[in-house]
N, C-alpha and C. Protein backbone atom coordinates (compact mmCIF):
# COMPACT_ATOMS: atom_id res chain seq x y z
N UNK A 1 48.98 3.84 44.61
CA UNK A 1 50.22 4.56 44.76
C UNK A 1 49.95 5.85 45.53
N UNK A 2 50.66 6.10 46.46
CA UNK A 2 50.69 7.32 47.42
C UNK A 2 51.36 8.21 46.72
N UNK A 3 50.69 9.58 46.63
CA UNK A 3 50.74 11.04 46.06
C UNK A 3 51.12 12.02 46.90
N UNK A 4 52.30 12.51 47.16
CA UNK A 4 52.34 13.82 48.52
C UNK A 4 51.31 14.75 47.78
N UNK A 5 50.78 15.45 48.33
CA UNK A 5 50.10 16.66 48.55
C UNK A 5 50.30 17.90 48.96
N UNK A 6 50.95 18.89 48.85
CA UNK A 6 51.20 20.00 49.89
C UNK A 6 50.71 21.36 49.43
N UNK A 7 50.56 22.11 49.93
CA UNK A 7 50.52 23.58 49.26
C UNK A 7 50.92 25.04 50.08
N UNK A 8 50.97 26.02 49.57
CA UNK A 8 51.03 26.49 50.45
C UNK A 8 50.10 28.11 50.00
N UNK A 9 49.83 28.82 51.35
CA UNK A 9 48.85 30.36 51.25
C UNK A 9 49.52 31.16 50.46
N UNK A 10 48.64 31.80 49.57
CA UNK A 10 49.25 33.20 48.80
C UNK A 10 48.59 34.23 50.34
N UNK A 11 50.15 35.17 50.21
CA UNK A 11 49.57 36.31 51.29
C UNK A 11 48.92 37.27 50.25
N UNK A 12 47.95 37.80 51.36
CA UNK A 12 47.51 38.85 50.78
C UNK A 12 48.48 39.84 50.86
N UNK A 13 48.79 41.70 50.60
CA UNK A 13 49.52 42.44 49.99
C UNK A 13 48.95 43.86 49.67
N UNK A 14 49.31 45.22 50.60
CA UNK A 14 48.71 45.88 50.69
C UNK A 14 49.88 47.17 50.75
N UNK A 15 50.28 47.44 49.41
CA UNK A 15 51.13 48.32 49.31
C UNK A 15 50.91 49.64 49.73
N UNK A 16 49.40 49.99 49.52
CA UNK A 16 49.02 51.48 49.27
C UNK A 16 47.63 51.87 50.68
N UNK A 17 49.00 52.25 51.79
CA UNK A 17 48.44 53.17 52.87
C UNK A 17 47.11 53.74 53.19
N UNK A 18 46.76 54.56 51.68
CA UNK A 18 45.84 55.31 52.12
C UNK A 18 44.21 54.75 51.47
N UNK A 19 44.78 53.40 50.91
CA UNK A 19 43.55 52.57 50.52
C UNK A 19 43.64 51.54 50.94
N UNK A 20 43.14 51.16 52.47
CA UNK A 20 44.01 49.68 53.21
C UNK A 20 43.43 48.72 52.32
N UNK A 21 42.06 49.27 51.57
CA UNK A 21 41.00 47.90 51.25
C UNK A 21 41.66 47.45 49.71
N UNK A 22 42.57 48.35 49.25
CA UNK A 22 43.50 47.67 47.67
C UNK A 22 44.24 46.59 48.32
N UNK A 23 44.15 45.34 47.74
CA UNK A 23 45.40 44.67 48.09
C UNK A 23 45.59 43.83 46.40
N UNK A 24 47.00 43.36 46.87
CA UNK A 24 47.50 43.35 45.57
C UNK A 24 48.21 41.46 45.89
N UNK A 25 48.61 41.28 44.83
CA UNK A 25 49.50 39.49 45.10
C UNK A 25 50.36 39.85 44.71
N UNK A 26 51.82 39.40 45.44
CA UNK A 26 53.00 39.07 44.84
C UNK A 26 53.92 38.72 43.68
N UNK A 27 53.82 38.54 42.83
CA UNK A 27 54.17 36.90 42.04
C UNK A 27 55.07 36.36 42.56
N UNK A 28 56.21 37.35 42.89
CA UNK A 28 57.69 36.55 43.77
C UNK A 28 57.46 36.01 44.47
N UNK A 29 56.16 36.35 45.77
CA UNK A 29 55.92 35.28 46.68
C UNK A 29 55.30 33.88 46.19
N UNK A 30 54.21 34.09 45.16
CA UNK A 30 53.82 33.21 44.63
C UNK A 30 54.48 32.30 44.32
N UNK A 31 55.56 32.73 43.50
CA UNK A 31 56.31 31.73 42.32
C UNK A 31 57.46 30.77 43.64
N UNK A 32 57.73 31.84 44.65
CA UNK A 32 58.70 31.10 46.06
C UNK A 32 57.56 29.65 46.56
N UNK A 33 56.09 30.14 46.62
CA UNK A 33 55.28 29.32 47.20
C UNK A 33 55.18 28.76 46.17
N UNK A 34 55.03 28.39 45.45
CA UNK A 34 55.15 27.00 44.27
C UNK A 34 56.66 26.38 44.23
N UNK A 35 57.63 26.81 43.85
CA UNK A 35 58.57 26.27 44.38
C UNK A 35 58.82 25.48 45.46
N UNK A 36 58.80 25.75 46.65
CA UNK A 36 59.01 25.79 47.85
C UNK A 36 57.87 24.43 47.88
N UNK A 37 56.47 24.37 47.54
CA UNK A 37 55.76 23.34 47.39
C UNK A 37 56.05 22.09 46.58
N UNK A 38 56.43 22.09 45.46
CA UNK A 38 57.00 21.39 44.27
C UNK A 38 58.29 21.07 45.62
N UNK A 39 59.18 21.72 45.88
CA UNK A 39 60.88 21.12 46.53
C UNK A 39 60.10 19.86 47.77
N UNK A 40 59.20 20.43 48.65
CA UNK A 40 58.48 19.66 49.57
C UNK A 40 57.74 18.14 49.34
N UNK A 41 57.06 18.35 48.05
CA UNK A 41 56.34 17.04 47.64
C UNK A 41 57.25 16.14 46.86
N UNK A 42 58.56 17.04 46.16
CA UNK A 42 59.58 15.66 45.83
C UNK A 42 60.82 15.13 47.13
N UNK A 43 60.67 16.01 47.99
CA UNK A 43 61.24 15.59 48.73
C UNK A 43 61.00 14.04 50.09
N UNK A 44 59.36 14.39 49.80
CA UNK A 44 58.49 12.99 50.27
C UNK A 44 58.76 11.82 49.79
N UNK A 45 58.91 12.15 48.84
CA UNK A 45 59.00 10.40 47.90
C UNK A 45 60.12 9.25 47.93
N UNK A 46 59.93 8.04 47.57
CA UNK A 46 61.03 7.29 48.09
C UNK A 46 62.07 7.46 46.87
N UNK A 47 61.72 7.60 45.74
CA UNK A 47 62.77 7.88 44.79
C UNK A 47 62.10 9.22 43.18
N UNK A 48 62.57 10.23 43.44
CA UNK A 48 62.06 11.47 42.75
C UNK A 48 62.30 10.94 41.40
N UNK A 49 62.93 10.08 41.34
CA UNK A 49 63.56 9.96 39.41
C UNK A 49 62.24 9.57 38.88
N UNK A 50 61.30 8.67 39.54
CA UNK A 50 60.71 8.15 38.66
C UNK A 50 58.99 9.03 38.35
N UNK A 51 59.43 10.44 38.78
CA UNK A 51 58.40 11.50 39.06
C UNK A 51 57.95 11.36 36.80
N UNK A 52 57.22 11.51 36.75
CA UNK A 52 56.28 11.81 35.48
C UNK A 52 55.63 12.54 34.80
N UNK A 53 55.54 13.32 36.06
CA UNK A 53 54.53 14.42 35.52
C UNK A 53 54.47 15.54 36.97
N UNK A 54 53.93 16.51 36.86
CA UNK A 54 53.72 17.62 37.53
C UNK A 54 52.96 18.15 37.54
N UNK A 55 51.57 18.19 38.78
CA UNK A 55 50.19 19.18 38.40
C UNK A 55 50.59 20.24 39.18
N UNK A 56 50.33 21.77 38.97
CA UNK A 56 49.88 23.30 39.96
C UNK A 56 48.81 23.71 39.72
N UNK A 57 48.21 24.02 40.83
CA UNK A 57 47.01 24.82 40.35
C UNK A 57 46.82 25.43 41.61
N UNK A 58 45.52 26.14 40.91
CA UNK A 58 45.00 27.47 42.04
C UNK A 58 43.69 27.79 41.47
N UNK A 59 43.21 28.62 42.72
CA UNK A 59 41.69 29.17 42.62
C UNK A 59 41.86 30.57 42.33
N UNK A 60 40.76 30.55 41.10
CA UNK A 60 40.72 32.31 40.98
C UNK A 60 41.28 32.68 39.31
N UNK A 61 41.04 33.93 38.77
CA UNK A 61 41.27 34.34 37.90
C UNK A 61 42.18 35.59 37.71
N UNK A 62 42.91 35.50 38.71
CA UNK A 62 44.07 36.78 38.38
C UNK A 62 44.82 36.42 37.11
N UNK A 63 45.31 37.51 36.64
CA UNK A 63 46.70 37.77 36.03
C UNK A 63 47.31 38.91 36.31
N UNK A 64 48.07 38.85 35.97
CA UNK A 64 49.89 39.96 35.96
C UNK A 64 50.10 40.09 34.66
N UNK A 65 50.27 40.98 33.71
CA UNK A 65 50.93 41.54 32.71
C UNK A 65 52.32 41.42 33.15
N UNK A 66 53.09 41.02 32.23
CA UNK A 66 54.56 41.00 32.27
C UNK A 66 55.61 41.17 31.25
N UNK A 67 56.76 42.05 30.91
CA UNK A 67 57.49 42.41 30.09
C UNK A 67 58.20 41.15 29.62
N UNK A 68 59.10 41.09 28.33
CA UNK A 68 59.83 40.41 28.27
C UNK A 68 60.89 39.47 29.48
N UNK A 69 61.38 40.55 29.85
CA UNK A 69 62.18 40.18 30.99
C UNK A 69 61.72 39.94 32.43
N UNK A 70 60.31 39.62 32.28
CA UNK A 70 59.61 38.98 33.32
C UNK A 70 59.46 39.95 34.20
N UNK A 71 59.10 40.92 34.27
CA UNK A 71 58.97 41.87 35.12
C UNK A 71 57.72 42.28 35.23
N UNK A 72 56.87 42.35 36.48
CA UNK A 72 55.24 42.72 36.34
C UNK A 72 55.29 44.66 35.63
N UNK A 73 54.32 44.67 35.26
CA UNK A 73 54.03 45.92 34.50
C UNK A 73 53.08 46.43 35.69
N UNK A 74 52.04 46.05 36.08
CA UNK A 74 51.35 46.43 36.92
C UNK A 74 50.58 45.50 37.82
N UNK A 75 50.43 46.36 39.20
CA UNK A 75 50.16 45.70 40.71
C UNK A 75 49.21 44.38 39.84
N UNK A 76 49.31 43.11 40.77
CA UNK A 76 48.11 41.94 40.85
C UNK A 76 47.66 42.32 41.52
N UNK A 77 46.48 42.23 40.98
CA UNK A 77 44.99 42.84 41.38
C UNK A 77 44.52 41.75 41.86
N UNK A 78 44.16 41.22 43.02
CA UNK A 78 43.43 40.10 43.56
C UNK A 78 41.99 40.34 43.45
N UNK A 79 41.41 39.32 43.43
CA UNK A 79 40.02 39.44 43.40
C UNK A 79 38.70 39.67 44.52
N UNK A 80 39.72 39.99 45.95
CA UNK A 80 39.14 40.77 46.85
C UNK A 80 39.61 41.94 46.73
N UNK A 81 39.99 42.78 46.03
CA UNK A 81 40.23 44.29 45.97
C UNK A 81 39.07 45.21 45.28
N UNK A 82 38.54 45.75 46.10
CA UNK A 82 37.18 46.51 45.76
C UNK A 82 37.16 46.85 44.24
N UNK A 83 38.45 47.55 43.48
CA UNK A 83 38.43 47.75 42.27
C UNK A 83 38.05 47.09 41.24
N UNK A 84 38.01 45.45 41.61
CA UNK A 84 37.44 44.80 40.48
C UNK A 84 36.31 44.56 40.64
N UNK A 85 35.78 45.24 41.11
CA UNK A 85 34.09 45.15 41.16
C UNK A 85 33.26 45.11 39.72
N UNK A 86 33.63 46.41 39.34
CA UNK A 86 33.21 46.64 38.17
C UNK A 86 33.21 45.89 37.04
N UNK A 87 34.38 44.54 37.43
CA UNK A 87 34.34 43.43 35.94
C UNK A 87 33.34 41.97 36.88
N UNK A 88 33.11 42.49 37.71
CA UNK A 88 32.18 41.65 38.35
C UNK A 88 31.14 41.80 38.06
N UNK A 89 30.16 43.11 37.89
CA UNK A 89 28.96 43.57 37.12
C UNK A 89 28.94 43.50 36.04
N UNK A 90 30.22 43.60 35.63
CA UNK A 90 30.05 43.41 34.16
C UNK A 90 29.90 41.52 33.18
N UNK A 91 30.59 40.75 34.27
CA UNK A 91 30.70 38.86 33.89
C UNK A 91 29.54 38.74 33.67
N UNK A 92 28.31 38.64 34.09
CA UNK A 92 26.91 38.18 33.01
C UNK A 92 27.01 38.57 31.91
N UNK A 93 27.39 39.94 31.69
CA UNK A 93 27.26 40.46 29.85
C UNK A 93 28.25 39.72 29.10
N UNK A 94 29.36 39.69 30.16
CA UNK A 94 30.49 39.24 29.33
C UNK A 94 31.15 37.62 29.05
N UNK A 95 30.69 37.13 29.92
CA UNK A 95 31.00 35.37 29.92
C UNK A 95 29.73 35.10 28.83
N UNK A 96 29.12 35.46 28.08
CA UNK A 96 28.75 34.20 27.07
C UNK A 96 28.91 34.98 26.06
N UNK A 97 29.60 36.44 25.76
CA UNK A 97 30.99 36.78 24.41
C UNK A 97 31.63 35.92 24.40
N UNK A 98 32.49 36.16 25.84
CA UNK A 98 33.45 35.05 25.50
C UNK A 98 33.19 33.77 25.62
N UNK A 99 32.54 32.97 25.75
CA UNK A 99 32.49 31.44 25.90
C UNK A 99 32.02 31.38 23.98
N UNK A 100 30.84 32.55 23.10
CA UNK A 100 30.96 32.03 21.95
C UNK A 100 32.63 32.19 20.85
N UNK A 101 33.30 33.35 21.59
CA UNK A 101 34.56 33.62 20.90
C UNK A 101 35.07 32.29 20.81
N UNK A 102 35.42 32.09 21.93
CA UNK A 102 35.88 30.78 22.53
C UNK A 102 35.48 29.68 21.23
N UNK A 103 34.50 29.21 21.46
CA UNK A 103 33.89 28.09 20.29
C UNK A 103 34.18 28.35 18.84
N UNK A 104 34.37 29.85 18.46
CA UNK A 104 34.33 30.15 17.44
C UNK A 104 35.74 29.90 16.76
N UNK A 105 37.22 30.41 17.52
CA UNK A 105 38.09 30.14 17.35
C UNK A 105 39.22 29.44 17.70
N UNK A 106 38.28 28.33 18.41
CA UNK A 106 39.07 27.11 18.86
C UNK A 106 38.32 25.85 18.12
N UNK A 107 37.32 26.04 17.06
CA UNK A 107 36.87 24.68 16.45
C UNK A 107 37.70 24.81 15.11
């Protein structure tokens, strides 16, 4: 059985002038580019009804904090923005805390 495929680029996002090297992600663009992907790959098909299921995915470990009312709290921090360096030096110490947390309160 034939599967459309499509996707589309997150832009990068560079609100702040006087630090060209911060850049930040969207979500609105994001969430348009998933949409906009999802409308494209059912639109391929010879009949959408008999769709089943739905995979998204992506590379990378961002998040967005967000209020109730869906509103970001603060910039997405992409993972080329110099600022997250520092949790980059820090992932050896910290990925096998969390991988035992992990085991501990998910068995």
């Amino acid at each position: 059985m034939w599967l459309p495929v499509v996707f589309r680029p997150t832009e990068r996002y560079n609100p702040y002038p006087d630090h060209r090297e911060w850049t930040v992600w969207q979500p609105d663009q994001i969430w348009g580019g998933t949409a906009a992907a999802i409308k494209e790959a059912v639109s391929k098909l010879d009949n959408p009804h008999h769709i089943k299921a739905v995979a998204v995915t992506g590379m990378g470990m961002d998040g967005v904090p967000i209020d109730k009312q869906g509103n970001w709290l603060h910039p997405f921090i992409n993972r080329h923005d110099p600022r997250t360096e520092t949790q980059l030096q820090l992932y050896p110490v910290l990925a096998p805390v969390s991988h035992r947390l992990y085991e501990q309160f998910s068995a």
